[in-house]
Protein backbone atom coordinates (compact mmCIF):
# COMPACT_ATOMS: atom_id res chain seq x y z
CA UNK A 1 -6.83 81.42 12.93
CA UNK A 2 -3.80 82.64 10.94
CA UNK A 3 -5.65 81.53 7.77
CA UNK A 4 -8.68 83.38 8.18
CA UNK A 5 -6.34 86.83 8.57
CA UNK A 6 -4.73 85.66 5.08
CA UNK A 7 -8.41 85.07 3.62
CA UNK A 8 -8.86 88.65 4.60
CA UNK A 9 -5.85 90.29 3.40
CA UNK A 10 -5.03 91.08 6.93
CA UNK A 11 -1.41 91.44 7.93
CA UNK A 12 -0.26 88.85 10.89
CA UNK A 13 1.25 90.56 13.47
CA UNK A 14 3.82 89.91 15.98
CA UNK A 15 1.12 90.68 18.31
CA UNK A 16 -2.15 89.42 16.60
CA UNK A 17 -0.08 86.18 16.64
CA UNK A 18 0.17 86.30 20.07
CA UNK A 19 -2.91 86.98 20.93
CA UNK A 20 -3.97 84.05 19.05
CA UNK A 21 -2.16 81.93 21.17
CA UNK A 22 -3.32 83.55 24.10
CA UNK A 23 -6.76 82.71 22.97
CA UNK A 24 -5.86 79.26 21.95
CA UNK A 25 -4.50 78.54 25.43
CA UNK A 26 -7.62 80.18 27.62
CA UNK A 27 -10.45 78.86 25.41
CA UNK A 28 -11.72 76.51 27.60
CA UNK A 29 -12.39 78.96 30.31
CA UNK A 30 -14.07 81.54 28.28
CA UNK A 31 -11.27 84.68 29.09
CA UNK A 32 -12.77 88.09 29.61
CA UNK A 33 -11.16 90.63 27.89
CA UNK A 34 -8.93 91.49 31.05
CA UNK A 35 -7.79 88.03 30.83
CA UNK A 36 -6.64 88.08 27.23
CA UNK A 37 -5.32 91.62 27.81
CA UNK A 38 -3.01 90.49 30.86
CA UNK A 39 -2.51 86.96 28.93
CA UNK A 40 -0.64 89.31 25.89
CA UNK A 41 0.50 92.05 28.11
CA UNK A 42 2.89 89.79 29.93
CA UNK A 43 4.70 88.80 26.55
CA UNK A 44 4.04 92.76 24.87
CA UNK A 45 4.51 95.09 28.02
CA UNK A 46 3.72 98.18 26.16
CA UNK A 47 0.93 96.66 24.05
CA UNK A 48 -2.22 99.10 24.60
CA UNK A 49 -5.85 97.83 25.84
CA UNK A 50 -6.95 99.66 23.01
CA UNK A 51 -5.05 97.16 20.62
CA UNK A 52 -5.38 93.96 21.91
CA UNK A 53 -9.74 95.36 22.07
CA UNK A 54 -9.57 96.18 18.31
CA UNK A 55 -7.89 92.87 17.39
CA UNK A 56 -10.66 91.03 19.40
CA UNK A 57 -13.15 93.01 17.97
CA UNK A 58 -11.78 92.07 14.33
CA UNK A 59 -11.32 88.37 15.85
CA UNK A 60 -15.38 88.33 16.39
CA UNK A 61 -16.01 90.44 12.90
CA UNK A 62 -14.49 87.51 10.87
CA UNK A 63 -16.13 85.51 12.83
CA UNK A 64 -13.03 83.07 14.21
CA UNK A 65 -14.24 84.20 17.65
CA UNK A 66 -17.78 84.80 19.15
CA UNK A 67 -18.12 87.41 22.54
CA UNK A 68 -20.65 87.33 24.97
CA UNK A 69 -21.91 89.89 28.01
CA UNK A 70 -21.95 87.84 30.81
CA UNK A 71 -22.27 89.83 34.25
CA UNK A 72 -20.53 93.30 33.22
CA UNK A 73 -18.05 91.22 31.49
CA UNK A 74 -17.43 90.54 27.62
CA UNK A 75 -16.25 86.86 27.09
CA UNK A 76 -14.55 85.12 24.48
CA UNK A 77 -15.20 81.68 22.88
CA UNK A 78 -13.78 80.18 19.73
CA UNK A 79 -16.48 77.27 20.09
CA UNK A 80 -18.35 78.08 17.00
CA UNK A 81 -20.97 74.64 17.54
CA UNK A 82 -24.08 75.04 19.34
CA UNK A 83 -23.93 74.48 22.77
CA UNK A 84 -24.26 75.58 26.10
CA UNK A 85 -22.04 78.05 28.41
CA UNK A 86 -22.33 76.40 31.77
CA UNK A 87 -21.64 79.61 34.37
CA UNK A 88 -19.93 78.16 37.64
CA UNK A 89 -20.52 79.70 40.93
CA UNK A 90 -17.13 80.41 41.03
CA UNK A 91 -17.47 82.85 37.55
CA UNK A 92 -15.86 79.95 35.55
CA UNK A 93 -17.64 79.18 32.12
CA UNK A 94 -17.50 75.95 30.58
CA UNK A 95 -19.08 74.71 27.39
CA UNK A 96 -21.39 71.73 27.62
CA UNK A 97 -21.27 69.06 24.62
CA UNK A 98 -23.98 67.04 24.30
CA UNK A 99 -25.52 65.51 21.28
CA UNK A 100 -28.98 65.78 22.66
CA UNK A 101 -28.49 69.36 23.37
CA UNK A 102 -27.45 70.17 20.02
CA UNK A 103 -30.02 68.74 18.36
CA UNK A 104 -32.12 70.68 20.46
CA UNK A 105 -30.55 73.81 19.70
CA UNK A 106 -30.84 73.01 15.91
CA UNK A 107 -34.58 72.48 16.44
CA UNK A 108 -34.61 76.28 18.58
CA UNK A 109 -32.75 77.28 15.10
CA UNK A 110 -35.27 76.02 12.83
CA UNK A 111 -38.57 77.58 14.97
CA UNK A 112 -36.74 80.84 15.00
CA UNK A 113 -36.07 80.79 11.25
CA UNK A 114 -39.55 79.34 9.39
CA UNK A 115 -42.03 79.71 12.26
CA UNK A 116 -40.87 83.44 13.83
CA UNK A 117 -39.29 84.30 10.71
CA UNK A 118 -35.86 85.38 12.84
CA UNK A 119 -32.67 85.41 10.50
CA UNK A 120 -30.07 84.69 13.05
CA UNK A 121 -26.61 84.43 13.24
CA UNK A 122 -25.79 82.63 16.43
CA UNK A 123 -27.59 81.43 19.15
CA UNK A 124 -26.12 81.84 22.43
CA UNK A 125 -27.03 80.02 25.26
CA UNK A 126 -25.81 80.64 28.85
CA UNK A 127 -27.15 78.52 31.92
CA UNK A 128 -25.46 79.94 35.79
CA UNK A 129 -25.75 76.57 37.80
CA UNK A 130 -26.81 77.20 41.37
């Protein structure tokens, strides 16, 4: 992730680095942003919501992380591959890898492009299981 705020000319932070690693270490459960805000809090006690929301917010703009709405909540990924958000009854997210499914998702990607004529930039699938 530190590469892509060099790309940009975009000064790496005592902060910004650790909210990368904060990210790097919650990815798999798909943090809301009052996870990640706690997550960096408890190493920056003074650091403001208002920073750690504009650094995710850049995070998503280069496009090293993707957000999501799910239930009131923005979520976080840094899964950039198609596949599916699996939505726990417990309010856990998990991503799904499966060959099959990605191929399928490709195909969704196609019809969208050259039959509805959609220029996309991500699709985002998320499935709640029962």
């Amino acid at each position: 992730m530190e590469e892509k705020f060099r790309e940009h000319g975009i000064k790496i932070t005592p902060q910004r680095r650790e909210l990368i690693k904060r990210l790097k270490e919650l990815e798999n459960s798909h943090p809301s942003f009052n996870d990640v805000y706690k997550a960096v809090k408890a190493t920056y006690p003074n650091i403001s919501s208002s920073t750690v929301h504009e650094n995710l917010k850049l995070l998503v703009e280069l496009g090293i992380i993707r957000s999501f709405h799910y239930k009131g909540e923005i979520r976080y990924e840094m899964n950039s591959e198609p596949h599916i958000n699996l939505a726990e009854p417990d309010g856990k997210i998990k991503d799904i890898k499966n060959d099959k499914i990605k191929k399928h998702l490709a195909e969704i990607g196609r019809i969208l492009n050259e039959e509805e004529k959609i220029r996309y930039k991500t699709i985002m699938v998320v499935v709640e299981q029962k």
